[in-house]
Structure formats: structure tokens, C-alpha cells
C-alpha atoms as a PDB file:
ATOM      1  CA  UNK A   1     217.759 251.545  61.083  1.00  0.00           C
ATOM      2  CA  UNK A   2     220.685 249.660  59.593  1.00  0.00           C
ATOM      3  CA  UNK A   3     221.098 250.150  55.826  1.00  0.00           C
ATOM      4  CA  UNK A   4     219.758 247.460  53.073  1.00  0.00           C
ATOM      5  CA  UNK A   5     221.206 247.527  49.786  1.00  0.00           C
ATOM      6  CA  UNK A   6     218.522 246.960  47.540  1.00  0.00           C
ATOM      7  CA  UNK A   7     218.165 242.918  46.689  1.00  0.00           C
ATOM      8  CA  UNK A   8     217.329 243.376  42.913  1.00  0.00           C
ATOM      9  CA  UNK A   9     221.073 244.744  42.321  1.00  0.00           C
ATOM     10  CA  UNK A  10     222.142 241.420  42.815  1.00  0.00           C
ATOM     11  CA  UNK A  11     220.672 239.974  40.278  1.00  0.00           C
ATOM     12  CA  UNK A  12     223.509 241.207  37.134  1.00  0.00           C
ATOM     13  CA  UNK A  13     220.262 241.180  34.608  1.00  0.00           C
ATOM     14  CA  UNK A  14     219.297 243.987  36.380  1.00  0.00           C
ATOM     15  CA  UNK A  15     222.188 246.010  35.677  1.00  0.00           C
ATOM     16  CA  UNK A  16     222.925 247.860  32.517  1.00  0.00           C
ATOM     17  CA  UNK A  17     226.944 247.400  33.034  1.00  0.00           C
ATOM     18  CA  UNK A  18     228.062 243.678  34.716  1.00  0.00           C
ATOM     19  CA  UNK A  19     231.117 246.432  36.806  1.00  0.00           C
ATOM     20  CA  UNK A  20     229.354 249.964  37.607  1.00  0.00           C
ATOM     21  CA  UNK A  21     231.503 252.270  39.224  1.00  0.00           C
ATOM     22  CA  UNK A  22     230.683 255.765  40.717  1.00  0.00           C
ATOM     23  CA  UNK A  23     232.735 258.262  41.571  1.00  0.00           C
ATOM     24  CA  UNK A  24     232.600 262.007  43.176  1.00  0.00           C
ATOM     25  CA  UNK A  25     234.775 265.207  43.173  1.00  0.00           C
ATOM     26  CA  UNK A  26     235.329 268.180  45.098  1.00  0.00           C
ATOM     27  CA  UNK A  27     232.740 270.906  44.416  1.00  0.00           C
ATOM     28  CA  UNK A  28     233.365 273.437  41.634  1.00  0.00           C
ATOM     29  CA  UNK A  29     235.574 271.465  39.169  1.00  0.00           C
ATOM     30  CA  UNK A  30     234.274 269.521  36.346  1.00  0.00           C
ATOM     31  CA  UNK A  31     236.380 266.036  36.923  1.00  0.00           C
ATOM     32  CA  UNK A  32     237.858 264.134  34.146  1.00  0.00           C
ATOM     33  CA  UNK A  33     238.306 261.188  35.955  1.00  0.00           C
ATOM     34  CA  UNK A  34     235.282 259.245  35.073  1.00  0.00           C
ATOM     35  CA  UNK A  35     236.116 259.537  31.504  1.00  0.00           C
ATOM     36  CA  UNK A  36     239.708 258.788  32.248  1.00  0.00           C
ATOM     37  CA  UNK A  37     238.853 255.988  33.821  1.00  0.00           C
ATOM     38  CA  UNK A  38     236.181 254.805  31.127  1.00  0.00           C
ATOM     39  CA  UNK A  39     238.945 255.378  28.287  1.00  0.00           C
ATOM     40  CA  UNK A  40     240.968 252.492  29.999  1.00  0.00           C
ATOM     41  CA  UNK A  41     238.046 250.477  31.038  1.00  0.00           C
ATOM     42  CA  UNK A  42     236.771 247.138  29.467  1.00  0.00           C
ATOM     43  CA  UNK A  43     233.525 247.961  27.754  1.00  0.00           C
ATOM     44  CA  UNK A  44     231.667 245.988  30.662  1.00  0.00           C
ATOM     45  CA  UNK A  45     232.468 249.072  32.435  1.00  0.00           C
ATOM     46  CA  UNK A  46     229.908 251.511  33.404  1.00  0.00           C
ATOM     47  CA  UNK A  47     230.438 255.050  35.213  1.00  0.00           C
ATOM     48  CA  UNK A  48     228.469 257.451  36.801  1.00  0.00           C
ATOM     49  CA  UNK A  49     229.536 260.769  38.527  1.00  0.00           C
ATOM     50  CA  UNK A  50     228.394 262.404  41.470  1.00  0.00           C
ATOM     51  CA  UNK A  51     229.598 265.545  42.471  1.00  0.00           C
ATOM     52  CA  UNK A  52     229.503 267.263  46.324  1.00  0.00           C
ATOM     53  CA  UNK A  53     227.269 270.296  46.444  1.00  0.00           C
ATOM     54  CA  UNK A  54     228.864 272.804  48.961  1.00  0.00           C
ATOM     55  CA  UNK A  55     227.438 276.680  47.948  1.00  0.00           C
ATOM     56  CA  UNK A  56     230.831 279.099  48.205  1.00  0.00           C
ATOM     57  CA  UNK A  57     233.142 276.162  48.102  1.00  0.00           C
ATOM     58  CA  UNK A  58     236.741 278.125  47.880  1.00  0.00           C
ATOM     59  CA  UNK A  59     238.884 274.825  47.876  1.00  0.00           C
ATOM     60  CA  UNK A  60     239.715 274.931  51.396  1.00  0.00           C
ATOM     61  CA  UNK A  61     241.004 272.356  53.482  1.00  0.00           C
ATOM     62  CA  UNK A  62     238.324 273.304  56.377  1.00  0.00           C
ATOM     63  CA  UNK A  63     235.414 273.192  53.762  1.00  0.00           C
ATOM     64  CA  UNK A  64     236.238 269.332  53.245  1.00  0.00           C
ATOM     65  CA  UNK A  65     236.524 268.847  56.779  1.00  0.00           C
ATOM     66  CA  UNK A  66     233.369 270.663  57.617  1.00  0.00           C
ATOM     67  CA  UNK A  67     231.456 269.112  54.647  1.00  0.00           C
ATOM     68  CA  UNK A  68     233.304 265.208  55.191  1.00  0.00           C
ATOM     69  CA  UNK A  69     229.957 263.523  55.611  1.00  0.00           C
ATOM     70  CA  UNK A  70     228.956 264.517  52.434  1.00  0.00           C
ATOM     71  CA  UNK A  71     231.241 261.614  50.930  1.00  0.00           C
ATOM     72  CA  UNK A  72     228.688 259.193  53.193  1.00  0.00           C
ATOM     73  CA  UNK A  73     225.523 260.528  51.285  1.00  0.00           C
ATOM     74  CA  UNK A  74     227.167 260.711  48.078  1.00  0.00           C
ATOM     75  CA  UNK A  75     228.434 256.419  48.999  1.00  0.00           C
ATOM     76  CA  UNK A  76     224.541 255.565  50.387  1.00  0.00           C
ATOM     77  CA  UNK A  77     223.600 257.142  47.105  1.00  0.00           C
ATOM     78  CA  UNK A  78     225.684 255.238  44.694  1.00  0.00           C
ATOM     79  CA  UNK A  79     224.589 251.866  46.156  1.00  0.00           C
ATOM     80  CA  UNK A  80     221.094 252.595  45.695  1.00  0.00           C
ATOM     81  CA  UNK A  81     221.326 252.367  42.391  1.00  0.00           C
ATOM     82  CA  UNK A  82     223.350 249.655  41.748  1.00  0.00           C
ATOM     83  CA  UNK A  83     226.973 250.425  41.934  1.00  0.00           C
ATOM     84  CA  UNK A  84     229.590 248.482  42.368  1.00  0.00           C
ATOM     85  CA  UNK A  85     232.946 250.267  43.630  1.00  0.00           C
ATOM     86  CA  UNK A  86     232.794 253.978  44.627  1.00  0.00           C
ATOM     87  CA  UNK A  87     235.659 256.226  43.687  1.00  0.00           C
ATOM     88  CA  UNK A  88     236.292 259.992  45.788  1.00  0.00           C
ATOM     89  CA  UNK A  89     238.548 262.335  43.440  1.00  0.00           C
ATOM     90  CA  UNK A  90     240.736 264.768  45.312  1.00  0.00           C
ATOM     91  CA  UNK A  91     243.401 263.763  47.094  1.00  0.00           C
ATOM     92  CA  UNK A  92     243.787 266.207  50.178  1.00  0.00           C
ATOM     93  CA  UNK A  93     240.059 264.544  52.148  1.00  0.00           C
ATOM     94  CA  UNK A  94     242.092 262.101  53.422  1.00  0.00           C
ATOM     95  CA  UNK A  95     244.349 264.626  55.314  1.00  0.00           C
ATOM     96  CA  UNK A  96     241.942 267.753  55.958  1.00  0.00           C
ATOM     97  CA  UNK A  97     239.773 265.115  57.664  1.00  0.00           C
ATOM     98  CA  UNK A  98     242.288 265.136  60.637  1.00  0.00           C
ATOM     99  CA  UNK A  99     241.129 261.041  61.138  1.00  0.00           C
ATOM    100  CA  UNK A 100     244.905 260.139  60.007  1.00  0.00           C
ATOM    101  CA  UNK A 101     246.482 257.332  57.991  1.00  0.00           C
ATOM    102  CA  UNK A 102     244.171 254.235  60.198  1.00  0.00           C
ATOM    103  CA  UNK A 103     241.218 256.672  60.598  1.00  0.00           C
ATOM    104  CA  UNK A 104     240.636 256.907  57.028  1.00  0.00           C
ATOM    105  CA  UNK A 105     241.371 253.145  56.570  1.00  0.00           C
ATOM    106  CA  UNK A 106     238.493 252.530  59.252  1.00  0.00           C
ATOM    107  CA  UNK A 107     236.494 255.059  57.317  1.00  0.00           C
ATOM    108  CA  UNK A 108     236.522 253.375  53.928  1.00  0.00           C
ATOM    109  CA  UNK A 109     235.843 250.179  55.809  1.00  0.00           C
ATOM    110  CA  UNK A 110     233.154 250.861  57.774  1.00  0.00           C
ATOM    111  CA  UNK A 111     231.715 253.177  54.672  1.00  0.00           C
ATOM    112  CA  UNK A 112     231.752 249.982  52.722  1.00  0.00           C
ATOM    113  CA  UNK A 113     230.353 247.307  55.005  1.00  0.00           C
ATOM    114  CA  UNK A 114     227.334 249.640  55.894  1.00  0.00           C
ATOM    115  CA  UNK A 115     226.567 249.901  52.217  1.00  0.00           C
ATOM    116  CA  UNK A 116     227.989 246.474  50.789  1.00  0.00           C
ATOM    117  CA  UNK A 117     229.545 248.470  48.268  1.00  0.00           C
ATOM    118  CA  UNK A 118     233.569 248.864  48.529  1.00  0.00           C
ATOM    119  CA  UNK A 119     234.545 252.726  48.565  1.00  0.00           C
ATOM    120  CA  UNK A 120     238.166 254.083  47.566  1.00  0.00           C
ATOM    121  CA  UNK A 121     239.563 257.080  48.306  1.00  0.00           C
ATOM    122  CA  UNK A 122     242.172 258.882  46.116  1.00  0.00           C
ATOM    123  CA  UNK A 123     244.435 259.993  49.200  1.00  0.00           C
ATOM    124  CA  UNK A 124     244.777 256.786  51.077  1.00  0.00           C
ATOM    125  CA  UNK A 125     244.754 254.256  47.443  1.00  0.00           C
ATOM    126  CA  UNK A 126     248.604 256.175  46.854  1.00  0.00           C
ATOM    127  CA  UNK A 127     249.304 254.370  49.946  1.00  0.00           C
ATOM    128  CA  UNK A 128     248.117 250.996  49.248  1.00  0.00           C
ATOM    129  CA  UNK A 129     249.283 251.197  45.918  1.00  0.00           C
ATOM    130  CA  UNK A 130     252.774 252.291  47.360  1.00  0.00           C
ATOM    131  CA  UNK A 131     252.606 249.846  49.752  1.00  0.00           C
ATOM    132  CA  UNK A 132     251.873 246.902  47.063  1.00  0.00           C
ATOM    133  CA  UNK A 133     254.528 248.363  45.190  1.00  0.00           C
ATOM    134  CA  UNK A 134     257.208 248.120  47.760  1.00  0.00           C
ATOM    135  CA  UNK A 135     258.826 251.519  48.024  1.00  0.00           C
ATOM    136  CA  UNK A 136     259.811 253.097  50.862  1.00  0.00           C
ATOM    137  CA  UNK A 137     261.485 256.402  49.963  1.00  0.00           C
ATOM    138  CA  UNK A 138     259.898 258.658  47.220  1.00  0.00           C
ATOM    139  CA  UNK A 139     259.655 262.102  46.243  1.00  0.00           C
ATOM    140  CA  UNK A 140     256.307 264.105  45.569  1.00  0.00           C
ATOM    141  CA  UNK A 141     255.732 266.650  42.682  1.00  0.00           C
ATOM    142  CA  UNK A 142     253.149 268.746  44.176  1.00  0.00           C
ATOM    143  CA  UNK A 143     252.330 270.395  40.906  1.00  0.00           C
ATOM    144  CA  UNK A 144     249.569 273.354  41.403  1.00  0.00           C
ATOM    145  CA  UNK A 145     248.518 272.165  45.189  1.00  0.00           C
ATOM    146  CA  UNK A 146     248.801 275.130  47.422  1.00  0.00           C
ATOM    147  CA  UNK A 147     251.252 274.734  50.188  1.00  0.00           C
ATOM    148  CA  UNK A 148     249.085 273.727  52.861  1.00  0.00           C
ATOM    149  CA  UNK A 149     247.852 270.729  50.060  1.00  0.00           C
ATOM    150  CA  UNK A 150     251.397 269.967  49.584  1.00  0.00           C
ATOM    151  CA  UNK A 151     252.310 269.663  53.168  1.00  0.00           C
ATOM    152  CA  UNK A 152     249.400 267.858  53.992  1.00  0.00           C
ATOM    153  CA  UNK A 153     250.177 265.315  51.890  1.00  0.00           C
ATOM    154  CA  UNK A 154     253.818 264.443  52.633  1.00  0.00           C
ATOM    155  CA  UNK A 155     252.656 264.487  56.199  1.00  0.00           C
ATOM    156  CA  UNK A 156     250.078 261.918  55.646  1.00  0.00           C
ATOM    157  CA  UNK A 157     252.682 260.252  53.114  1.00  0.00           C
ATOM    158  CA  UNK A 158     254.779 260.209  56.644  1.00  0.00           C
ATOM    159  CA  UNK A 159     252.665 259.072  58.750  1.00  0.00           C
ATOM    160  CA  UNK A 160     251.781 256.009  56.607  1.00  0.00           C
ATOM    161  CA  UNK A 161     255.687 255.291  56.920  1.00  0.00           C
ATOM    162  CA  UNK A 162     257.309 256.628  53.853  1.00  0.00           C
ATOM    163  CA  UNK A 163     260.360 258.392  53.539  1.00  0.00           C
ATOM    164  CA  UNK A 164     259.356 261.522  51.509  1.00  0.00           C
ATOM    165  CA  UNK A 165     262.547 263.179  50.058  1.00  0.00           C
ATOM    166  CA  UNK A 166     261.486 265.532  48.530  1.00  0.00           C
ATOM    167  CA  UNK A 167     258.227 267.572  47.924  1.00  0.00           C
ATOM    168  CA  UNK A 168     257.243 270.709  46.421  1.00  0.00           C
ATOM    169  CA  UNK A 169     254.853 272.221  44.404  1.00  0.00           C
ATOM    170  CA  UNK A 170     255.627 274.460  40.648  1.00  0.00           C
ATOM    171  CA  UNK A 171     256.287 277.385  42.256  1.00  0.00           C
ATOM    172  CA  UNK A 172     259.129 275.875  44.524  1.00  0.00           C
ATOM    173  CA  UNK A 173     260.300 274.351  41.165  1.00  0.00           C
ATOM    174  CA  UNK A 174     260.245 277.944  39.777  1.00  0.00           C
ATOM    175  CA  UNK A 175     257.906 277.537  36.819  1.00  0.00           C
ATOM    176  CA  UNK A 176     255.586 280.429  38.253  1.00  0.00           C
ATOM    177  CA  UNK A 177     256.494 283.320  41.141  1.00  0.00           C
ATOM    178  CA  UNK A 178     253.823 282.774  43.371  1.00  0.00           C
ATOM    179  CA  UNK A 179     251.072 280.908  43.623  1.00  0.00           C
ATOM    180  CA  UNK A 180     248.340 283.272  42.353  1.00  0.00           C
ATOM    181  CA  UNK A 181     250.169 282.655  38.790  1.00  0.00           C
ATOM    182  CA  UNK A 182     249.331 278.953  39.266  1.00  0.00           C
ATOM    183  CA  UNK A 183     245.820 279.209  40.591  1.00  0.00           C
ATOM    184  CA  UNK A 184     245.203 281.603  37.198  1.00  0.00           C
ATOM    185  CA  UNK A 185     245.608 278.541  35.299  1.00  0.00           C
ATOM    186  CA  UNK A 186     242.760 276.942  37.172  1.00  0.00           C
ATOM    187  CA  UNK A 187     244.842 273.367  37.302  1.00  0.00           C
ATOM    188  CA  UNK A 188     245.430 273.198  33.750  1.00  0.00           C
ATOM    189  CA  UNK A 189     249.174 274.150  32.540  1.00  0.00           C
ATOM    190  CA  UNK A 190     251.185 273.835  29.122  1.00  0.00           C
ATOM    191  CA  UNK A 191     251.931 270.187  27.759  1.00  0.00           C
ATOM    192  CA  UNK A 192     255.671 270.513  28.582  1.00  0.00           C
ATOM    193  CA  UNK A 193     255.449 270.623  32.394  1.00  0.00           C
ATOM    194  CA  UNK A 194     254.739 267.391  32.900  1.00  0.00           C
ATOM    195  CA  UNK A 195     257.786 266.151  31.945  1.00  0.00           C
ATOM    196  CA  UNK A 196     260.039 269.470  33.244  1.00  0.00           C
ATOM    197  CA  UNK A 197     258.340 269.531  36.404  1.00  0.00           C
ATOM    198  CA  UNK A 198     259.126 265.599  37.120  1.00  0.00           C
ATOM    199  CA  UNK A 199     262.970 266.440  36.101  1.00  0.00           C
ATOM    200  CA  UNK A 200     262.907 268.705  38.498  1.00  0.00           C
ATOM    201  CA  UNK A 201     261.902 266.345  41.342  1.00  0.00           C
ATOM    202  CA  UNK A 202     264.065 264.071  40.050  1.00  0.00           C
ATOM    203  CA  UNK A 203     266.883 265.691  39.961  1.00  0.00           C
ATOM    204  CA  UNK A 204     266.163 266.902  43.466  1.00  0.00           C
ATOM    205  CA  UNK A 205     265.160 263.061  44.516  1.00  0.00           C
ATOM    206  CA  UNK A 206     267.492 261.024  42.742  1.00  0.00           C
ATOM    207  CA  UNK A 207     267.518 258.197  45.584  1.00  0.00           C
ATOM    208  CA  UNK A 208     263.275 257.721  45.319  1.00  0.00           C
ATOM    209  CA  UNK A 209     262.070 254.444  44.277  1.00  0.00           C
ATOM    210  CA  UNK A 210     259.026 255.861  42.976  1.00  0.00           C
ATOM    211  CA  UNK A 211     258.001 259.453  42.082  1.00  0.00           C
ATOM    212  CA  UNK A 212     254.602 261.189  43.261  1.00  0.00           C
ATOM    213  CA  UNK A 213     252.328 263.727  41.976  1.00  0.00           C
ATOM    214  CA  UNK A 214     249.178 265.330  44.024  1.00  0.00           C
ATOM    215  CA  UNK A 215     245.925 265.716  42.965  1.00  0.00           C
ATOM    216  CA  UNK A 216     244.523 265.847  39.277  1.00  0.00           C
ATOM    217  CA  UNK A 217     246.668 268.732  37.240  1.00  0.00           C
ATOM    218  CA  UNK A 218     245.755 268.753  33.730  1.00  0.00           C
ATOM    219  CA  UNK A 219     248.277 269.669  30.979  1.00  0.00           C
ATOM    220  CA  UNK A 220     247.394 270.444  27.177  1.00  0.00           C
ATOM    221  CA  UNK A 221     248.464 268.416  24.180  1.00  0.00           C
ATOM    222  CA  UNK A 222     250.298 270.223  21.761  1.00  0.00           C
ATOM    223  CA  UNK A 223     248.573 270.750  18.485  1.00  0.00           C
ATOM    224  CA  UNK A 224     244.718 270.013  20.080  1.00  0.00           C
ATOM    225  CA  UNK A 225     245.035 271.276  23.268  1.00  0.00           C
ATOM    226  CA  UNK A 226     243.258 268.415  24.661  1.00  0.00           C
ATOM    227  CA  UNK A 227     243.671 268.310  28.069  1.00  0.00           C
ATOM    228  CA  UNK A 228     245.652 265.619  29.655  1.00  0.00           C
ATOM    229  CA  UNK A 229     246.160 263.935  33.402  1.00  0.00           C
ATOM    230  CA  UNK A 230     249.173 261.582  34.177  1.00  0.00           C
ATOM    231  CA  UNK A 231     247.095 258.427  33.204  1.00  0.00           C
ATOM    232  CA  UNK A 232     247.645 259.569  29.695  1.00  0.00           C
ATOM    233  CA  UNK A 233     251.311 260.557  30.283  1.00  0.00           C
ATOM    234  CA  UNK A 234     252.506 258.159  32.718  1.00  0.00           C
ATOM    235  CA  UNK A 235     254.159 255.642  29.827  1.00  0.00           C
ATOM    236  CA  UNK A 236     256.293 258.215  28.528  1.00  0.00           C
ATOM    237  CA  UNK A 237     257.159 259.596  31.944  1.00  0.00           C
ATOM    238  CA  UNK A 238     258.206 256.558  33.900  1.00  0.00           C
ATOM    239  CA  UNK A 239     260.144 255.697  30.775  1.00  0.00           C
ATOM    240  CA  UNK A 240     262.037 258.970  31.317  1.00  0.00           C
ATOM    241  CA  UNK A 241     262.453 258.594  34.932  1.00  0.00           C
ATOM    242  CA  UNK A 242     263.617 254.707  35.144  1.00  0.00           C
ATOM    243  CA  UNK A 243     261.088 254.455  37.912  1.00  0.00           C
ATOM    244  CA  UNK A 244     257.310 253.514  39.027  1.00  0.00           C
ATOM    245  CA  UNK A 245     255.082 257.439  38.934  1.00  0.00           C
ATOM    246  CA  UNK A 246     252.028 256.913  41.363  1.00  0.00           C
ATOM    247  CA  UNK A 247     249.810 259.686  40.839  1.00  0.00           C
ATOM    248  CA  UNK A 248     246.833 259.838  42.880  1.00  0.00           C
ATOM    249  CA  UNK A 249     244.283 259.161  39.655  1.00  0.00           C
ATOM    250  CA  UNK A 250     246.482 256.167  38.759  1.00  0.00           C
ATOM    251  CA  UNK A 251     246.558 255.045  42.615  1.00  0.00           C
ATOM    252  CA  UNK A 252     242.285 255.597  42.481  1.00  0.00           C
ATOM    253  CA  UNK A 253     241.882 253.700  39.270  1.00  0.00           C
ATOM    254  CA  UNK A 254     244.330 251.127  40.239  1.00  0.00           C
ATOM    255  CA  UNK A 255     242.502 250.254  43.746  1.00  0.00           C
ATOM    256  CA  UNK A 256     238.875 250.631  42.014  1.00  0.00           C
ATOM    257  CA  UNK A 257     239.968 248.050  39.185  1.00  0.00           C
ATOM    258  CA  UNK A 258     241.276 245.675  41.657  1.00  0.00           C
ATOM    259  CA  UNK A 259     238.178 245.376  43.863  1.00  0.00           C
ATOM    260  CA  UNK A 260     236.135 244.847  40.757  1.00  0.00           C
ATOM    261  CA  UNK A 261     239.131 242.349  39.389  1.00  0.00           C
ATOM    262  CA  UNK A 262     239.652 243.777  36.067  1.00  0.00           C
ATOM    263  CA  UNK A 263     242.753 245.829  34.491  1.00  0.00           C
ATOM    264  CA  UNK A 264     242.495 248.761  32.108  1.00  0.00           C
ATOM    265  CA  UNK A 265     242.409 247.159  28.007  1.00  0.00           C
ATOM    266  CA  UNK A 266     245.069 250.015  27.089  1.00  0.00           C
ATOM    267  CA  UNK A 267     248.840 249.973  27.623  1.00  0.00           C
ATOM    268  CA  UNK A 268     249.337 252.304  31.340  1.00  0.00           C
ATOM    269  CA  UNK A 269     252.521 252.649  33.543  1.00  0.00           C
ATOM    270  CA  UNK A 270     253.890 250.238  36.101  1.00  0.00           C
ATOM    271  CA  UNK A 271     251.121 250.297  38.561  1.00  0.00           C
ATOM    272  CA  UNK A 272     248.141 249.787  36.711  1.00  0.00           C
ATOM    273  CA  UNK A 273     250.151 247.407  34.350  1.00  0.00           C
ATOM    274  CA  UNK A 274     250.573 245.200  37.412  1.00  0.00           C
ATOM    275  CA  UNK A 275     247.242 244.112  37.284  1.00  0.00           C
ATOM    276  CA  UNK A 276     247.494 242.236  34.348  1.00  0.00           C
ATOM    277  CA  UNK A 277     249.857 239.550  36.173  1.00  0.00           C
END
């Protein structure tokens, strides 16, 4: 039977927000990106979060192969009550799924004319936000992303036509021996790496028109300890680097604020700031 969205979502008195966005992460980590996104969003915003249930999820990439049709329920879901743009958090889906660069494309397509309700992924908006940008060679900081993340993700990077120059992940950049360290820190890391870690890449990469980081690595703000993604550090970084930084939260938030034709109300870097032209 095909799929109805139901009629009385149309009708925006319906609604609680006039823009309702949902979103959904990887099993097993509590995502900030719904409240990232909300901090930049116009208060006509609205979010909801979803996350995938998979029992003994170890973050492997055959567990989001094996459990891909899970981002299908989680899309049917979200339209039944009322949202406008879906959003999928963690960027390695798009290359675990083995579909490829137009596989995935077809994927979000077809996912969004079966539910008339536009869904994003964070691993394929970095390449439609690179690709709007204009860049052809850049350089990926691969922060805590195990190597078979990493390499993943240049290879999709690759495959979408991008010269990647570099890529490598903190323990290539020799802020931890091995990866264990950086798993012990369970994706959250001291407030200085940010900006070491992208002099690093930088250094390596000094011919990329725009710098990359994987996935969503949190780092803590000194004094607070708040912890912080990109989004909140990406001013201060690209102003440091002279060039664009497309993360793959800013790439997300960038593509969901486009289909719903809004831009974030707070000063962001390049690519979200492009919105407002």
C-alpha cells in the first residue's frame, strides 16, 4: 500500500512549530545535534529526536549496514507526526551502506518522495555542501573516527570527485598512541584540540580549499567544561585557517535549513553564513 502522509499536517494551524525538523543518531550516544541545531535556529523552529534502537550496538560499520532500514522507519515515523525535514547524525551510513556516492543520493530521494517529507543525511550533505561551495581539493581531520571510519570517508569523499589530500585521524596526528586512548575519551577531548588538531591538517594540507572534519567530536570549554562541536567553534577556526571548515554537523544543518529556506539567527562560519545571501 503506498504511503499517505497524513492530510491534517498540511494545514500549519495544526502544527505547534510553522518548520519541525527531526532528526536521529546512531545507537548508544546521546546526540547534541538537535540542540545544536535549535541554538542557531529561528524560534519558529521546532525539533524532535529519534534515536535507532539496535541491542549490543558496538559502533561498527556492519551494524549500520545490517540495521540501514532502520533510518526508513525512523523517516515513516517522523512524517507521521508532522515533520518537516528529517536529519540522520553520523556520518559513516552513507559509506558502510556499500550503495555509494549516487546510491545514497537515490536513497534520500526516493526516502523523501515516499514520505513527502525531504530527508538529509550527514555523510552525503558534506558533499553537496562541498559541491555548492566549489572546492575540489581538501583535506579531512578525522579526529576520534577509527581507521576504517576515516578511510571510509575519504573514499566516499573520492568517489564523489574530490581530491582528498590529506586525511587522518588524532592518533596519526600524534595527540594519543593508539586508538584505545581515543575511544577512552568516548568522543569528547580537551578544548585545545580543536584548533591543534586542524594545524596539524593544515600544515599537512596547505594546498586544500576547504578543510574537513568527520563525525560529531565534542571538545570542552575551558573554565565550564561545556561540551562543544565545530558549529560552536567553526568562526574562530576558519578565521585561523583562511579557509571554508565543512564539518559534517555544519554540512547536516546547512542542507536541513535550506530545504526548509531559513538560515541560523546567530553568526556561523562560511557555509552556513551563505545562506543568508
Amino acid at each position: 500500500m503506498a504511503y499517505e502522509k497524513p492530510a491534517h499536517w498540511a494545514e500549519p494551524r495544526n502544527k505547534l512549530f510553522p518548520h519541525q525538523v527531526g532528526f536521529t543518531c546512531p545507537p548508544h550516544d546521546f546526540d547534541a545535534a538537535p540542540s545544536d541545531f535549535l541554538r542557531m535556529a529561528p524560534e519558529t523552529v521546532g525539533v524532535h529526536g529519534r534515536m535507532l534502537h539496535v541491542p549490543d550496538y558496538r559502533h561498527q560499520l556492519s551494524q549500520r549496514r545490517d540495521n540501514f532500514a532502520l533510518l526508513e522507519e525512523f523517516v515513516e515515523c517522523m512524517a507521521n507526526n508532522g515533520v518537516d525535514v528529517c536529519g540522520q547524525v553520523g556520518s559513516n551510513w552513507v559509506h558502510a551502506s556499500g550503495l555509494g556516492v549516487d546510491g545514497i543520493r537515490d536513497y534520500c530521494a526516493r526516502l523523501s518522495e515516499t514520505y513527502e517529507t525531504p530527508f538529509h543525511m550527514a555523510g552525503f550533505a558534506m558533499v553537496e555542501a562541498l559541491r555548492a561551495l566549489n572546492v575540489e581539493k581538501v583535506a579531512l581531520n578525522a579526529v576520534y573516527h577509527w581507521p576504517d571510519w576515516w578511510r571510509g570517508t575519504a573514499d566516499f569523499l573520492r568517489e564523489a570527485g574530490f581530491d582528498v589530500l590529506w586525511a587522518g585521524n588524532f592518533v596519526d596526528q600524534g595527540w594519543f598512541a593508539n586508538q584505545a586512548e581515543v575511544n577512552a575519551q568516548i568522543w569528547c577531548f580537551d578544548g585545545d584540540l580543536a584548533a591543534k588538531s586542524f594545524q596539524y591538517v593544515a600544515e599537512q594540507a596547505p594546498g586544500a580549499e576547504a578543510y574537513l572534519a568527520a563525525g560529531m567530536c565534542n571538545f570542552r570549554r575551558p573554565g565550564d567544561g561545556l561540551a562543544q562541536r565545530f558549529c560552536s567553534l567553526e568562526v574562530g577556526l576558519e578565521a585561523m585557517l583562511g579557509k571554508p571548515l565543512v564539518t559534517h554537523d555544519n554540512a547536516l544543518y546547512w542542507r536541513l535549513f535550506k530545504t526548509l529556506g531559513l538560515a541560523p539567527v546567530r553568526e556561523q562560519g562560511r557555509l552556513l553564513s551563505s545562506l543568508r545571501t
